[in-house]
N, C-alpha and C. Protein backbone atom coordinates (compact mmCIF):
# COMPACT_ATOMS: atom_id res chain seq x y z
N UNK A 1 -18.95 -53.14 36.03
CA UNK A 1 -18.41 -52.84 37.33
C UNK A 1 -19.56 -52.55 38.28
N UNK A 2 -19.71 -53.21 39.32
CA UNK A 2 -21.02 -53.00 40.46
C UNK A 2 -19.95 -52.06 41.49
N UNK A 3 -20.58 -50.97 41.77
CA UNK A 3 -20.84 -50.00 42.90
C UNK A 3 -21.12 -50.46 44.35
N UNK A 4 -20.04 -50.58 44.92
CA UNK A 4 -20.19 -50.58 46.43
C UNK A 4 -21.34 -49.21 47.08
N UNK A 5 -22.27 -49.81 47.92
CA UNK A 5 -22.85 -48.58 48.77
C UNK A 5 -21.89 -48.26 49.57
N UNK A 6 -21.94 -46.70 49.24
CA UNK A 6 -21.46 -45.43 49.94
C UNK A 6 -20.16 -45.19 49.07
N UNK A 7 -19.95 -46.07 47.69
CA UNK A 7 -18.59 -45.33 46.91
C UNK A 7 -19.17 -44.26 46.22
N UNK A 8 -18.53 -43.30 45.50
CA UNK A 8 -19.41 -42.09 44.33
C UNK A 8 -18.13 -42.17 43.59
N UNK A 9 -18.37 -43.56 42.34
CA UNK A 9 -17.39 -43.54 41.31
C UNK A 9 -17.45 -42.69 40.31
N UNK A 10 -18.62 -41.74 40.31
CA UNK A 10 -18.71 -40.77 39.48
C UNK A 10 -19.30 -39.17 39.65
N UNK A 11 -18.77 -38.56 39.53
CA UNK A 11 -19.27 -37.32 39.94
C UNK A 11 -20.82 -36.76 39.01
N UNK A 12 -21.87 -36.34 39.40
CA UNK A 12 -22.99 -36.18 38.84
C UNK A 12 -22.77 -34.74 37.97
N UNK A 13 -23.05 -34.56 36.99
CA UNK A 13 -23.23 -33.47 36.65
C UNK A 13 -22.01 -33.36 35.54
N UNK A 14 -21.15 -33.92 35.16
CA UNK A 14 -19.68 -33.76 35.25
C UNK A 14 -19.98 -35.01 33.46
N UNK A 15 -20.61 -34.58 32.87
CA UNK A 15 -20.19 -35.38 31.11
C UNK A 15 -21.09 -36.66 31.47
N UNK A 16 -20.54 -37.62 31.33
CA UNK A 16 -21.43 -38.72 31.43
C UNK A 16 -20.65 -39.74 32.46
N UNK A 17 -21.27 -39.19 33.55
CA UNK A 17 -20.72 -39.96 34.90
C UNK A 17 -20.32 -41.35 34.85
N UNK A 18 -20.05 -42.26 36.02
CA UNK A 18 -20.08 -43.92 35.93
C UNK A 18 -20.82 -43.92 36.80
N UNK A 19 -22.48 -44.28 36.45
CA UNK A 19 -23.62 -44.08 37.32
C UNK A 19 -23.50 -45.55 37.85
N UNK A 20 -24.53 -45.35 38.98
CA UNK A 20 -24.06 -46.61 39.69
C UNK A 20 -25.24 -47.50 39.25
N UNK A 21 -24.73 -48.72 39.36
CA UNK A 21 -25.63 -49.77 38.98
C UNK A 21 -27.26 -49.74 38.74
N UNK A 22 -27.89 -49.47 40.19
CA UNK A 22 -29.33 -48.97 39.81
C UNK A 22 -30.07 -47.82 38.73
N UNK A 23 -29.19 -46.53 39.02
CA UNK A 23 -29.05 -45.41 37.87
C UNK A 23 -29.22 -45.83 36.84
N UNK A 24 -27.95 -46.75 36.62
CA UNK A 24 -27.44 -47.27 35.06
C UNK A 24 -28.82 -48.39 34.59
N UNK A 25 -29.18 -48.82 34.91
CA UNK A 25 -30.55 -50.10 34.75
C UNK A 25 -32.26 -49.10 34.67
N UNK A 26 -31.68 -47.96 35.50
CA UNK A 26 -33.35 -47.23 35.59
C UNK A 26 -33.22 -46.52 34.07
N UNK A 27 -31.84 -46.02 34.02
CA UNK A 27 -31.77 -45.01 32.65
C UNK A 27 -32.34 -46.05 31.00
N UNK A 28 -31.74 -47.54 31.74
CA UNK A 28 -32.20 -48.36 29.98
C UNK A 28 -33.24 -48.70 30.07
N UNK A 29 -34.26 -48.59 31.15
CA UNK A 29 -35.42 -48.86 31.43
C UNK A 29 -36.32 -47.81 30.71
N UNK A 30 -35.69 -47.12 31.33
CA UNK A 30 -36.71 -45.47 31.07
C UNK A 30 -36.57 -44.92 29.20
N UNK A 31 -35.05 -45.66 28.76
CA UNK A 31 -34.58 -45.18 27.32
C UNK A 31 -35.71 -46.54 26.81
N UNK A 32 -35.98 -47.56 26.87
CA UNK A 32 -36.31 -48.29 26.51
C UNK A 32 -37.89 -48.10 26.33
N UNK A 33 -38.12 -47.50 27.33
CA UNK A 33 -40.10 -47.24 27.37
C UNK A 33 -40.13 -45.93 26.25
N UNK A 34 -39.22 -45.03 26.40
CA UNK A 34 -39.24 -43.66 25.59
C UNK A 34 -39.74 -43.89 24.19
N UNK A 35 -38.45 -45.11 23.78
CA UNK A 35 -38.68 -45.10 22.35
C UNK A 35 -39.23 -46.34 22.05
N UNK A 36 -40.29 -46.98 22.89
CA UNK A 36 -41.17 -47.70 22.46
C UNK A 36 -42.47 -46.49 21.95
N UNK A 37 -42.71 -45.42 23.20
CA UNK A 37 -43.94 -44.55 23.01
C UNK A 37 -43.74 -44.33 21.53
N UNK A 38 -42.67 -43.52 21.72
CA UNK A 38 -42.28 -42.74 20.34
C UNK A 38 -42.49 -43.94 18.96
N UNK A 39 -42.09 -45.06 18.66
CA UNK A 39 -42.08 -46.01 17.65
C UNK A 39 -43.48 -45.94 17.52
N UNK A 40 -44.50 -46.59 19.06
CA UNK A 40 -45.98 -46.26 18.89
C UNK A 40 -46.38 -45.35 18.18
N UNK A 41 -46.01 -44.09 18.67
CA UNK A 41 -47.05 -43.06 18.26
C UNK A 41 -46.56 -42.49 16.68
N UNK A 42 -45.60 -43.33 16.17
CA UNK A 42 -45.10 -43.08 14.83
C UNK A 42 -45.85 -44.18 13.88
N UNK A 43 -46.27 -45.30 14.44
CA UNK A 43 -46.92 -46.46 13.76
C UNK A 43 -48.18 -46.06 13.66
N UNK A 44 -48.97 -45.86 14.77
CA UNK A 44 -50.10 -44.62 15.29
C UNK A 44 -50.37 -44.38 14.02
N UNK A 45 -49.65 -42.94 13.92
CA UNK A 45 -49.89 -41.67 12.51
C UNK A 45 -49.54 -42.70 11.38
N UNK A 46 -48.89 -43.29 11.03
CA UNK A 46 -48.88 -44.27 9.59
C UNK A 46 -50.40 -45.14 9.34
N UNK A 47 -50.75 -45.89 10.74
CA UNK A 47 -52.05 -46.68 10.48
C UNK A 47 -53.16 -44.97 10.17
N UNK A 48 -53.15 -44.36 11.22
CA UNK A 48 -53.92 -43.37 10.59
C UNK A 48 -54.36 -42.52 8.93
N UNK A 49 -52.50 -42.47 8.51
CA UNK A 49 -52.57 -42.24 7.31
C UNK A 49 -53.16 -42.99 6.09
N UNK A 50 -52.81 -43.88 6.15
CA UNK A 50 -53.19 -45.18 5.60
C UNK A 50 -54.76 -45.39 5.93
N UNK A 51 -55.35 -45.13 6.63
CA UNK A 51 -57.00 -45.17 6.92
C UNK A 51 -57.67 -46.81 6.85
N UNK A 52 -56.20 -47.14 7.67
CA UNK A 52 -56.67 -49.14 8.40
C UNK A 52 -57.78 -48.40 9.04
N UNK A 53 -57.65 -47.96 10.37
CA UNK A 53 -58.87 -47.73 11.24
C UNK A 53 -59.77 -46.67 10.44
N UNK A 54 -59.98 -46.43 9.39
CA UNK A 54 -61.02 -44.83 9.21
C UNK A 54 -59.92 -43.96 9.62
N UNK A 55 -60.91 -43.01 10.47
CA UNK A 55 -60.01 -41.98 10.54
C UNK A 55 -60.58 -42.21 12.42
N UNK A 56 -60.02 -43.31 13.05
CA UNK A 56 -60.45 -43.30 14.11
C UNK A 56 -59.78 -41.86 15.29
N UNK A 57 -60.46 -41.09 15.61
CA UNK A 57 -60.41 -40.07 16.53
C UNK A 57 -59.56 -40.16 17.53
N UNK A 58 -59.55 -41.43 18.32
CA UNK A 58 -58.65 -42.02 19.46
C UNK A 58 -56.94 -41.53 19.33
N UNK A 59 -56.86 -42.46 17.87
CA UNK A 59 -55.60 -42.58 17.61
C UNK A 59 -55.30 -41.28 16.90
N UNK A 60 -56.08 -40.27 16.33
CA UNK A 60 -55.51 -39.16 15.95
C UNK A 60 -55.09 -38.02 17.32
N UNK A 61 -55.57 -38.77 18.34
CA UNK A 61 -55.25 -38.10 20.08
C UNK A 61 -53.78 -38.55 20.38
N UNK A 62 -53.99 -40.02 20.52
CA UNK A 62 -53.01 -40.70 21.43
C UNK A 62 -51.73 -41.18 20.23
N UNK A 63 -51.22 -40.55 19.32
CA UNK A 63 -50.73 -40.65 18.23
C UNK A 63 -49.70 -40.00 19.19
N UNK A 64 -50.14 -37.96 18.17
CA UNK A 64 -49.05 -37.44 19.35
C UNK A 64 -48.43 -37.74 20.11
N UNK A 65 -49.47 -37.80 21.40
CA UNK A 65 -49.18 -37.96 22.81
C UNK A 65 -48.10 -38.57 22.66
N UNK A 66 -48.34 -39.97 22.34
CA UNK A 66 -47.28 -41.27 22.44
C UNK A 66 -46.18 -41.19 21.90
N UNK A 67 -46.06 -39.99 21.23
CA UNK A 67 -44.70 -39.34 20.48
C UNK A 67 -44.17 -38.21 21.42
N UNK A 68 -44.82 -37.65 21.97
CA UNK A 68 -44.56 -36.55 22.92
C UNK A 68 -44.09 -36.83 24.27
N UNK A 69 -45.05 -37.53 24.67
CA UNK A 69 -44.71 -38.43 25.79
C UNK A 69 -43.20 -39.34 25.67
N UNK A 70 -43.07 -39.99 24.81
CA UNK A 70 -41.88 -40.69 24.17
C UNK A 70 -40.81 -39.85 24.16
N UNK A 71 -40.60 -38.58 23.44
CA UNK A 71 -39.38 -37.59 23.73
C UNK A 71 -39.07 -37.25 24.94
N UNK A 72 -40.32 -36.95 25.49
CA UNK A 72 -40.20 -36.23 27.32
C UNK A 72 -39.39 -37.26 27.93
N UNK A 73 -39.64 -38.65 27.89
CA UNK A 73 -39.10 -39.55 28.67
C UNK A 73 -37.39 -39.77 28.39
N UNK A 74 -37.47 -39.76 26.90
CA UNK A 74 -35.93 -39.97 26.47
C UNK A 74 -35.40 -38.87 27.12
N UNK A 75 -35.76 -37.27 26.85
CA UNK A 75 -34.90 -36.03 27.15
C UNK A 75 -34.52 -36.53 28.91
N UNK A 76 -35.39 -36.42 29.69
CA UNK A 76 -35.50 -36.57 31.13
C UNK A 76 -34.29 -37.99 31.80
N UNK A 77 -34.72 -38.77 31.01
CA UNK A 77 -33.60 -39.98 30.70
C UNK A 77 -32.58 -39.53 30.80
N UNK A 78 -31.68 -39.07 29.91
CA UNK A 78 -30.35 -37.95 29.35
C UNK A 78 -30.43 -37.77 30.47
N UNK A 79 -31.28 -36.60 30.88
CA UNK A 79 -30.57 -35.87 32.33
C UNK A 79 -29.98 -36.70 33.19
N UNK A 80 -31.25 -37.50 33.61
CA UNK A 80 -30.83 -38.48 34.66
C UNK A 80 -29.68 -39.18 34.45
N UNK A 81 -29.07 -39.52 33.32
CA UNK A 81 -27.98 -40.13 33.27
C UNK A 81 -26.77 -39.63 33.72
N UNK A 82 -26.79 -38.20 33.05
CA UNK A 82 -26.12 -36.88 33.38
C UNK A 82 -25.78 -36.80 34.78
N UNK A 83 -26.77 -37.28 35.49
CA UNK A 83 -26.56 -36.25 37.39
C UNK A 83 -27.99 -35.66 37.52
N UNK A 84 -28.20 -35.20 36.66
CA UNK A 84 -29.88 -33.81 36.78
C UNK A 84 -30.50 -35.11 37.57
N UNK A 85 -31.18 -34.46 38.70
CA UNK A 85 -32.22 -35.16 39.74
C UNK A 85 -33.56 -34.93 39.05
N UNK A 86 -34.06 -35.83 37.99
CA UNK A 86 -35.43 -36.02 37.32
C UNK A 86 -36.39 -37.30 37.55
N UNK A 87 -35.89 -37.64 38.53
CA UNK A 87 -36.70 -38.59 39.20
C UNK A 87 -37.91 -38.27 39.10
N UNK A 88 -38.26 -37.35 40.10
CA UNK A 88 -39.97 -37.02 40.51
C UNK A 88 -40.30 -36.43 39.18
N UNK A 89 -39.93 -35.90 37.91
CA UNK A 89 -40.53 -36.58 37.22
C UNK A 89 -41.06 -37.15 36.67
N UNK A 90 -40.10 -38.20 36.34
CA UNK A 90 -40.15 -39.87 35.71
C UNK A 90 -40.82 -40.16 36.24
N UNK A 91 -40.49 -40.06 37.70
CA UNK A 91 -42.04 -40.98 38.47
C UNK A 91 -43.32 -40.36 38.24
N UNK A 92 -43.89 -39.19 38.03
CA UNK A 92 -44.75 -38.90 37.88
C UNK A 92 -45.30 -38.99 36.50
N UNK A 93 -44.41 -38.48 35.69
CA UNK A 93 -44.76 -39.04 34.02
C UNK A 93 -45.21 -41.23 34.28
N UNK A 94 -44.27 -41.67 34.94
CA UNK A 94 -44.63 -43.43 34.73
C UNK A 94 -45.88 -43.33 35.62
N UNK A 95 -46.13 -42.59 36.78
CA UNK A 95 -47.40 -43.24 37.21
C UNK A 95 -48.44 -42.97 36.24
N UNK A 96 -48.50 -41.61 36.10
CA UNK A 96 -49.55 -41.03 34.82
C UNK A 96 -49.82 -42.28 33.40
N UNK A 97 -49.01 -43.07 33.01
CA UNK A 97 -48.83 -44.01 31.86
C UNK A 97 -49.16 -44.86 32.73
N UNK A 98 -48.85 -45.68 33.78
CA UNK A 98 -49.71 -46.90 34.07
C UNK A 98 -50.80 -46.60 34.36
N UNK A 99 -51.37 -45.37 35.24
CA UNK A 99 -52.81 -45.32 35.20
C UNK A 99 -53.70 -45.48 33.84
N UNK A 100 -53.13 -44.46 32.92
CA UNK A 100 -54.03 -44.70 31.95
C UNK A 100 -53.56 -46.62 31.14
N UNK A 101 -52.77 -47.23 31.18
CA UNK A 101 -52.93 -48.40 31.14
C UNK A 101 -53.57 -49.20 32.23
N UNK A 102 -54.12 -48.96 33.44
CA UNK A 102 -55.50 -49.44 34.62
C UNK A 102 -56.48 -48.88 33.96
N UNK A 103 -56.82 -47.66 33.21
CA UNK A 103 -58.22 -47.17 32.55
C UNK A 103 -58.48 -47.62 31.32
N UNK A 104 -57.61 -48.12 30.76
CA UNK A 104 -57.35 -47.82 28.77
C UNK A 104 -57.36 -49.59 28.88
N UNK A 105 -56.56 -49.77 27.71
CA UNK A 105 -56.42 -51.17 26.80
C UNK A 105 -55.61 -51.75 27.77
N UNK A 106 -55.43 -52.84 28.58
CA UNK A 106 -54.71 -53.63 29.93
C UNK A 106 -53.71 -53.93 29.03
N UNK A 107 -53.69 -54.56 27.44
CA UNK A 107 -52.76 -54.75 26.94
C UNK A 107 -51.30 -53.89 27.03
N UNK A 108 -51.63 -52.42 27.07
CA UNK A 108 -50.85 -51.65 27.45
C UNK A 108 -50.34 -51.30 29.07
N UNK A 109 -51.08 -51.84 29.51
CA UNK A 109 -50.96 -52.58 31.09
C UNK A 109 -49.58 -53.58 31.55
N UNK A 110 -49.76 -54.21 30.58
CA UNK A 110 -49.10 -55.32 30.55
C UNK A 110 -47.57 -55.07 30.09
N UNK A 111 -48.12 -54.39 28.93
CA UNK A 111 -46.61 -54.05 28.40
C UNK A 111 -45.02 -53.17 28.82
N UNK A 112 -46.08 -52.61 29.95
CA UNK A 112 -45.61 -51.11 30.36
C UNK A 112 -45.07 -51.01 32.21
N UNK A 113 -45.63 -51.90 32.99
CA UNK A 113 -45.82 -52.28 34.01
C UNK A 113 -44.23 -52.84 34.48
N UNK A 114 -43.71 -54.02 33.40
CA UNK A 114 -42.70 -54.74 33.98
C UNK A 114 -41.73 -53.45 33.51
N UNK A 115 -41.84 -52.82 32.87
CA UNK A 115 -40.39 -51.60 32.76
C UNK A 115 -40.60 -50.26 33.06
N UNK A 116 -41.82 -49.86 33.69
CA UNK A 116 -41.69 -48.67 34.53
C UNK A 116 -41.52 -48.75 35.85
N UNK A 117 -42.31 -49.53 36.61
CA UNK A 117 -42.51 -49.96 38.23
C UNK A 117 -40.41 -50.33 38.45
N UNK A 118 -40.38 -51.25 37.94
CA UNK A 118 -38.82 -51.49 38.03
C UNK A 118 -37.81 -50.06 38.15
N UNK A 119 -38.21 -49.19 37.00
CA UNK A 119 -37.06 -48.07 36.85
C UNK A 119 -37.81 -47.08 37.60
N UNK A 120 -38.85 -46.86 38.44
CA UNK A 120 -39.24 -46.09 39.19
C UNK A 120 -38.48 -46.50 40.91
N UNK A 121 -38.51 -47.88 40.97
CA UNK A 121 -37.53 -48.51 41.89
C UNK A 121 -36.53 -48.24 42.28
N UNK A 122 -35.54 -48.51 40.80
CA UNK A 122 -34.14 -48.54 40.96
C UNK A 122 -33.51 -46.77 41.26
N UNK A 123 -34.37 -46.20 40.52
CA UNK A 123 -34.27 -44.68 40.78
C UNK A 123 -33.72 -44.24 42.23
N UNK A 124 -34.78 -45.18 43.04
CA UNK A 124 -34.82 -44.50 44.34
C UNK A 124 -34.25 -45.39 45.45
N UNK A 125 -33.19 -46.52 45.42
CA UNK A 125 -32.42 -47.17 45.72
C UNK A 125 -30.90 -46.29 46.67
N UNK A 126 -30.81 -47.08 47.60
CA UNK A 126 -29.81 -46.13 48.47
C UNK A 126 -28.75 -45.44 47.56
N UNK A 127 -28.00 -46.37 46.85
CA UNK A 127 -27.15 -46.02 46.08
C UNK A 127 -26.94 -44.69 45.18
N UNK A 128 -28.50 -44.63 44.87
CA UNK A 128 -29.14 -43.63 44.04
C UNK A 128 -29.17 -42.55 44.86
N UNK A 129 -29.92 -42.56 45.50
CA UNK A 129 -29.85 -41.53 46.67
C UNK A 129 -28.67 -41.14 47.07
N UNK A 130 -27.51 -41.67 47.22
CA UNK A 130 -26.47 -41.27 47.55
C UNK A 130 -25.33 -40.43 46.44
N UNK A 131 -25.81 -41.51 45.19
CA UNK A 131 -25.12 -40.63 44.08
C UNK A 131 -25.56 -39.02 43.53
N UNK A 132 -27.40 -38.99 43.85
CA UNK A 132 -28.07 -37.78 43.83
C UNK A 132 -27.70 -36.97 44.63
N UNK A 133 -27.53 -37.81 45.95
CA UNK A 133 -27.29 -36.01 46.90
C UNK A 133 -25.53 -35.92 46.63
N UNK A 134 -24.38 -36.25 45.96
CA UNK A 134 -23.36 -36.32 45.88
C UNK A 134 -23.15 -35.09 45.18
N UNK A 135 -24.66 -34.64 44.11
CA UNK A 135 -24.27 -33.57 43.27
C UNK A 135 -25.40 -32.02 43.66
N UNK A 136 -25.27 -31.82 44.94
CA UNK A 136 -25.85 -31.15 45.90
C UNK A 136 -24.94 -30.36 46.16
């Protein structure tokens, strides 16, 4: 079902709303990057264990992280689906991850780029805006 601008088919805050189209696309965006980190930073600690790389230092850093980082995004996700206004957030957690994919491995550049920039977008789409301030 697509959302006319200016309907509020769902009340924010209220179980698991009928978010409107952009919402609904930023939330599988954002669920989708979560538990890629998280899968990463679980493959991460296995290559670590296993001592493919040695005991490379990097990945005993960005292991965690990429697991930590990975929950933060899923939990924040939830909200947002919810109604909770976690945008500025998200956006600030996704800019923080593409920068370090402009500093780090581009491969992760690459990977990360077409599904954050998008759900940092759709976030902030009239519709969105309208369904956010609905639960004001």
């Amino acid at each position: 079902m697509i959302e006319q601008p200016g309907s509020h088919a769902g009340t924010p805050g209220r179980g698991t709303p009928n978010l409107p189209q952009p919402v609904r696309i930023a939330s599988g965006l954002w669920r989708a990057l979560g538990v890629l980190w998280v899968v990463g930073g679980l493959a991460a600690f296995m290559e670590v264990g296993t001592g493919a790389n040695g005991r490379d230092p990097i990945l005993l850093v960005m292991a965690p992280v990429s697991v930590v980082v990975g929950a933060v995004t899923l939990t924040l996700r939830r909200k947002l689906a919810r109604g909770s206004d976690t945008r500025i957030a998200l956006t600030v957690l996704g800019t923080i991850v593409l920068l370090f994919g402009v500093f780090g491995p581009v491969l992760l550049l690459v990977l990360w780029l077409p599904l954050v920039a998008p759900a940092i977008v759709l976030q902030y789409r009239p519709m969105s805006n309208q369904w956010f301030a609905s639960s004001r």
